[in-house]
C-alpha atoms as a PDB file:
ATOM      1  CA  UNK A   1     104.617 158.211 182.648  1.00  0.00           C
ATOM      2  CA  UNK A   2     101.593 156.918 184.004  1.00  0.00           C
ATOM      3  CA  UNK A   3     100.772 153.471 185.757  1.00  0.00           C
ATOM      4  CA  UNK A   4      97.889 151.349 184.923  1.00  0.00           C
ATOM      5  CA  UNK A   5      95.984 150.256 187.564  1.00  0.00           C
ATOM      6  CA  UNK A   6      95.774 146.477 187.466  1.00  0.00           C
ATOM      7  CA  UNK A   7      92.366 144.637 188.102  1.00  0.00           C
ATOM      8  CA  UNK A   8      92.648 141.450 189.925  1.00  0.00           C
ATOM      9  CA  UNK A   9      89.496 141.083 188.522  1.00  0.00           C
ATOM     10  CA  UNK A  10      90.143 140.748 184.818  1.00  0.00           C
ATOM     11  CA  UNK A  11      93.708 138.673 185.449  1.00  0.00           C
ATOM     12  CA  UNK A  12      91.147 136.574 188.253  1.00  0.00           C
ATOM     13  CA  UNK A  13      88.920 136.171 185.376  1.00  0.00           C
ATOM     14  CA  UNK A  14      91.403 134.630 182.565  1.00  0.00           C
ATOM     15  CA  UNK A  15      92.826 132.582 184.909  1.00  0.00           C
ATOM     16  CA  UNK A  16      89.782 130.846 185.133  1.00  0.00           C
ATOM     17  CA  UNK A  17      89.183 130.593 181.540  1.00  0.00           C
ATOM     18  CA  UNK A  18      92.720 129.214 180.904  1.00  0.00           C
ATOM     19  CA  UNK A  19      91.618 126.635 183.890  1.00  0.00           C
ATOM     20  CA  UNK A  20      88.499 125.878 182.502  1.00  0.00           C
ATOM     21  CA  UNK A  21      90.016 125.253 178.914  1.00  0.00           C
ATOM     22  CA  UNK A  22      92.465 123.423 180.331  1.00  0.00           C
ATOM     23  CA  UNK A  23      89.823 121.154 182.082  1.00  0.00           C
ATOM     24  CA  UNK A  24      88.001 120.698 179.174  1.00  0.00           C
ATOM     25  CA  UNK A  25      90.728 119.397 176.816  1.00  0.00           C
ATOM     26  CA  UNK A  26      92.157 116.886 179.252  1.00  0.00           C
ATOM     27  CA  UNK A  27      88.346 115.617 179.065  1.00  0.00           C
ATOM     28  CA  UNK A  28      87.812 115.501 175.756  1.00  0.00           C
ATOM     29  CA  UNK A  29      91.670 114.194 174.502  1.00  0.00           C
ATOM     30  CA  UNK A  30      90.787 110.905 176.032  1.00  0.00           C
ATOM     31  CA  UNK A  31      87.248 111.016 174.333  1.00  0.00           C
ATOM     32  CA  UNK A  32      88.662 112.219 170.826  1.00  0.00           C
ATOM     33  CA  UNK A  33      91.498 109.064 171.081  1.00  0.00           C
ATOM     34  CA  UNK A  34      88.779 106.822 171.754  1.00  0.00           C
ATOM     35  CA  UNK A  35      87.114 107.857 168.768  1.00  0.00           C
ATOM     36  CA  UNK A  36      89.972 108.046 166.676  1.00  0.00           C
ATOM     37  CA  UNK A  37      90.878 104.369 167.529  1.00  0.00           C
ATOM     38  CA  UNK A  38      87.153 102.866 167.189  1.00  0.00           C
ATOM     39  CA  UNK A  39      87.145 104.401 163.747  1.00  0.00           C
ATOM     40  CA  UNK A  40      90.692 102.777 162.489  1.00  0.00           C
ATOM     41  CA  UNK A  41      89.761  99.764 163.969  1.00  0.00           C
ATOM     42  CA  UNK A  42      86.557  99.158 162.193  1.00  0.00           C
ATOM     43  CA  UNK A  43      88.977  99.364 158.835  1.00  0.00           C
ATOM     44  CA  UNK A  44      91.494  96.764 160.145  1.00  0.00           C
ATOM     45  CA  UNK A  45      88.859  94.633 161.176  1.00  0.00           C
ATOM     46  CA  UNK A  46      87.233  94.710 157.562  1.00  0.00           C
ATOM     47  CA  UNK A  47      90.794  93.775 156.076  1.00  0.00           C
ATOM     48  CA  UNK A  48      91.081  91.132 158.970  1.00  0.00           C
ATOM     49  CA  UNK A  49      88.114  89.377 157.904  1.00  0.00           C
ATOM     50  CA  UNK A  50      88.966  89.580 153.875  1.00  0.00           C
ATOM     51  CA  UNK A  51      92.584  88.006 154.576  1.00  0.00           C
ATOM     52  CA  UNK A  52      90.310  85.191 156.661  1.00  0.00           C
ATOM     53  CA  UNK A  53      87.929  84.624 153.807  1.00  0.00           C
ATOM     54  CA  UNK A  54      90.940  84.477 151.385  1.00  0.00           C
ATOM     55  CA  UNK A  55      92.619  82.345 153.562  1.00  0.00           C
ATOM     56  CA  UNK A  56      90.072  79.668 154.376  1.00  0.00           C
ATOM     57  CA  UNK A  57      89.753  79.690 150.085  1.00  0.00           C
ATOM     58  CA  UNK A  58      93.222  78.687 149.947  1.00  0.00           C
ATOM     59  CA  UNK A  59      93.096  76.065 152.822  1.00  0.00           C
ATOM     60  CA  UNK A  60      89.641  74.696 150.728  1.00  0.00           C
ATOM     61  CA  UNK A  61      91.350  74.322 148.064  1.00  0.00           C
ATOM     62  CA  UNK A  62      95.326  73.352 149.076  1.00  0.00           C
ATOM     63  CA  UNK A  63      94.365  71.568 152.579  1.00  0.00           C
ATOM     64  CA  UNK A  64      96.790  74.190 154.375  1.00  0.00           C
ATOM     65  CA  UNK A  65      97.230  78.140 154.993  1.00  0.00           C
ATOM     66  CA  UNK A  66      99.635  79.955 153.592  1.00  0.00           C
ATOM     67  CA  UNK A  67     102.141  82.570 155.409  1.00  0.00           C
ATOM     68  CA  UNK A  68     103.098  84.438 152.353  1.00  0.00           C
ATOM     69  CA  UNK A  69     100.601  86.961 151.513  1.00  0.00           C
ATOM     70  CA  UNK A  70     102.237  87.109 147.731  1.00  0.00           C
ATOM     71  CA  UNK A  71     100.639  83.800 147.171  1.00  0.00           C
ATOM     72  CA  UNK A  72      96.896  84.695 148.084  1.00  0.00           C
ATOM     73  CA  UNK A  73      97.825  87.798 146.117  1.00  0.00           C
ATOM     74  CA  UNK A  74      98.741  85.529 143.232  1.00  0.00           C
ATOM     75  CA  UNK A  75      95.846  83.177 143.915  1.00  0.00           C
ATOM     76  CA  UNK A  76      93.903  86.321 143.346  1.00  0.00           C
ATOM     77  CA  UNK A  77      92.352  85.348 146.342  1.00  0.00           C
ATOM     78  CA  UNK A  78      93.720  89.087 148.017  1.00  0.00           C
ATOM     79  CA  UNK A  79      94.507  92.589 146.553  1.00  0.00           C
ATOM     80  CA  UNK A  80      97.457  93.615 147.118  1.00  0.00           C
ATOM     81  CA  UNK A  81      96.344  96.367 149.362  1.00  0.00           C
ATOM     82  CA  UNK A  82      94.093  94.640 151.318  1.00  0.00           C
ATOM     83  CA  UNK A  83      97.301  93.383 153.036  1.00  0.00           C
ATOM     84  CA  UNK A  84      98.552  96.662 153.956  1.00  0.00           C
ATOM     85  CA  UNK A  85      97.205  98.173 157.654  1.00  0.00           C
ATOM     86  CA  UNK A  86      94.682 101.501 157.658  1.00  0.00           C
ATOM     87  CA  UNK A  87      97.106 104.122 158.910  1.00  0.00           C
ATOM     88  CA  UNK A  88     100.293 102.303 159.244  1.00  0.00           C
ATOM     89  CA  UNK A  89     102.579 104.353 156.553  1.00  0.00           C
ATOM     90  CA  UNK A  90     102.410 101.270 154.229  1.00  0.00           C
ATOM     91  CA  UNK A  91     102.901  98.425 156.927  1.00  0.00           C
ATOM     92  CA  UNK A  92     101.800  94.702 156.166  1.00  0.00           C
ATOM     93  CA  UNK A  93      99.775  92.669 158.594  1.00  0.00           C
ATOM     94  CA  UNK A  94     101.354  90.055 159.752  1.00  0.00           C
ATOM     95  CA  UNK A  95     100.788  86.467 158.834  1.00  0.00           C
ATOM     96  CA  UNK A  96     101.641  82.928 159.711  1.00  0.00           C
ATOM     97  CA  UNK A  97     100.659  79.659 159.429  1.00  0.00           C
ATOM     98  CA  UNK A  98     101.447  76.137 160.410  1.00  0.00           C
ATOM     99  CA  UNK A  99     100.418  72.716 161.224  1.00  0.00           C
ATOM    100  CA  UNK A 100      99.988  70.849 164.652  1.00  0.00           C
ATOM    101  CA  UNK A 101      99.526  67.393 165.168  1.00  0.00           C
ATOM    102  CA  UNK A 102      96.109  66.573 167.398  1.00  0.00           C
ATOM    103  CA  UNK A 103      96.182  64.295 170.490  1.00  0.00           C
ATOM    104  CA  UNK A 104      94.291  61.873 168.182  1.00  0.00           C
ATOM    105  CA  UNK A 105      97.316  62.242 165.380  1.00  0.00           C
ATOM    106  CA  UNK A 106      95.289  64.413 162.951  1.00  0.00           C
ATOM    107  CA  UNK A 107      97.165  66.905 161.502  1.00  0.00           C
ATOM    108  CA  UNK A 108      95.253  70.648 161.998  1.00  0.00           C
ATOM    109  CA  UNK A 109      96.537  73.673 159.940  1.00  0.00           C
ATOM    110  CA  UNK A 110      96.688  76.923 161.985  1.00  0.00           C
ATOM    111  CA  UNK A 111      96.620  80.694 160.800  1.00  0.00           C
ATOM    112  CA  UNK A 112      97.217  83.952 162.449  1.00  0.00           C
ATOM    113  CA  UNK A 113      97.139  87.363 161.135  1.00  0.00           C
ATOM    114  CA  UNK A 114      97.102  90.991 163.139  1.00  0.00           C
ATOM    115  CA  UNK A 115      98.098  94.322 163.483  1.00  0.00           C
ATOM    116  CA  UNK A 116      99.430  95.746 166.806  1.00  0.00           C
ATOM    117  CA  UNK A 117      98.237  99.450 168.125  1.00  0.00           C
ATOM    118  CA  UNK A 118     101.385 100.700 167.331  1.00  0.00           C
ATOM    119  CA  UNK A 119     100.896 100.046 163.439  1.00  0.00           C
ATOM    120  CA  UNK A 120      97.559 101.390 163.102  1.00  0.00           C
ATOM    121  CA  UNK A 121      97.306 104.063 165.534  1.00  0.00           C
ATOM    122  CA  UNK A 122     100.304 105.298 164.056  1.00  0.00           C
ATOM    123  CA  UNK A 123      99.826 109.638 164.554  1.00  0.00           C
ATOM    124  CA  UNK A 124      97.619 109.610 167.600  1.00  0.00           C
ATOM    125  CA  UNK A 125      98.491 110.167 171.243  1.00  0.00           C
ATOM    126  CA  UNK A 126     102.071 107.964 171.216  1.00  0.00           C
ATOM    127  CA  UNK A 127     101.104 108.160 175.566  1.00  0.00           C
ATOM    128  CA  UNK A 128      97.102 106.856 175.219  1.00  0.00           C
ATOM    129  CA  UNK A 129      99.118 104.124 172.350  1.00  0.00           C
ATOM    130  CA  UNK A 130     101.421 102.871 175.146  1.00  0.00           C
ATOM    131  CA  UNK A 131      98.775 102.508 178.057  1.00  0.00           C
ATOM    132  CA  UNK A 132      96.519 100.348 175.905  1.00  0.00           C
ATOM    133  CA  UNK A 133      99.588  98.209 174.513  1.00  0.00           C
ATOM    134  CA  UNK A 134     100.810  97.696 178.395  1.00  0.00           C
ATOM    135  CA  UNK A 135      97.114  97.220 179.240  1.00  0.00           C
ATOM    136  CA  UNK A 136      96.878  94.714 176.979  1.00  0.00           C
ATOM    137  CA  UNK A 137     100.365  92.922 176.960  1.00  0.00           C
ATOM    138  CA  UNK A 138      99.489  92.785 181.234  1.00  0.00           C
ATOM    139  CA  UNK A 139      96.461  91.234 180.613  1.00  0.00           C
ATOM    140  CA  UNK A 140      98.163  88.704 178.463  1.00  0.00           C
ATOM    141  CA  UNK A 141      96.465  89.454 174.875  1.00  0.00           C
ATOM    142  CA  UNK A 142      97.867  90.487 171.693  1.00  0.00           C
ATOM    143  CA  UNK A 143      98.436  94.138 171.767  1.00  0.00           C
ATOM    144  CA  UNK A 144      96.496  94.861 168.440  1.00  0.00           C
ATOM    145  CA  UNK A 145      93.990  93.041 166.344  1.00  0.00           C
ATOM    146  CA  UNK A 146      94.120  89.666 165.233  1.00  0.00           C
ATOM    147  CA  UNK A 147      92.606  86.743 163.643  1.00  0.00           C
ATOM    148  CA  UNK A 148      93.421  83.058 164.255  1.00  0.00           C
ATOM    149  CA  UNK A 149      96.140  81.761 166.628  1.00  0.00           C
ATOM    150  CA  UNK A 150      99.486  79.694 165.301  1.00  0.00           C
ATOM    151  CA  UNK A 151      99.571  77.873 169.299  1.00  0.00           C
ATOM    152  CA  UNK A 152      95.858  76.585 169.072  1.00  0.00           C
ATOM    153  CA  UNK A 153      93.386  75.928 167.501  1.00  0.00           C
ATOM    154  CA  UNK A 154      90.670  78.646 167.827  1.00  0.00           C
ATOM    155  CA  UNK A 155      88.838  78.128 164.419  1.00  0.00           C
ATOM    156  CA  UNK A 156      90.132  81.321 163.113  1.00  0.00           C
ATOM    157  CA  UNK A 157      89.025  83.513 165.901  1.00  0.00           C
ATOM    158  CA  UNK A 158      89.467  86.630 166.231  1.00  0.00           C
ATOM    159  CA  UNK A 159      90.108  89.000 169.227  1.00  0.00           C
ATOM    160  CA  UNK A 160      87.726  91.396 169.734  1.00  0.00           C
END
């Protein structure tokens, strides 16, 4: 039987190819997330602002906001699947609403409607989900994307 001679070479060699590969995709998984998450985000923002403008119909017309997205369904003010989050496996937003009484005694109706990171990032990097959730929850903001605030009033704001 005869032996091979072994070239450190050649092993010396793919051992910096694995490196270099190995470089390159902890570079680029961050970039790829960040892509991933500007591109779902754009879509929750466009249902965001359609469940505002259906909303502010329905508090033009009945003085309030409404909670129950059935009823701006059955206002036809909403499809039915703009209330359902890009990439969520069939999740709704959610959505509240309320009334607080001013300083001055006037009574102020108050909406709110998001979608966490968890719900629509649903699929990508569960450890790049979790560091912007904890980045956000430390900051003190909603961990997502929302419209409107059920505290205060923020004239429907949204978030980002």
């Amino acid at each position: 039987m005869k032996l091979r001679k072994i070239n450190n070479n050649a092993i010396l060699g793919a051992c910096v190819i694995i490196m270099m590969l190995l470089c390159a995709l902890s570079i680029s998984q961050p970039l790829i997330f960040e892509k991933q998450m500007a591109n779902r985000e754009a879509e929750v923002k466009e249902k965001l602002m359609l469940i505002r403008s259906a909303e502010e119909r329905y508090r033009a017309k009945h003085g309030v906001y409404t909670g129950d997205f059935a009823v701006l369904v059955k206002a036809k003010y909403l499809k039915a699947e703009d209330t359902l989050i890009p990439y969520s496996d069939g999740r709704k937003f959610s959505l509240a609403a309320t009334t607080i009484i001013h300083k001055s005694g006037k009574q102020i109706p108050l909406m709110e409607c998001g979608a966490t990171y968890e719900d629509y990032l649903d699929g990508l990097n569960e450890e790049a989900i979790q560091q912007v959730t904890e980045k956000a929850s430390d900051a003190g903001n909603f961990p997502g994307l929302k419209i409107g605030d059920i505290t205060k009033d923020n004239d429907n704001a949204s978030n980002w």
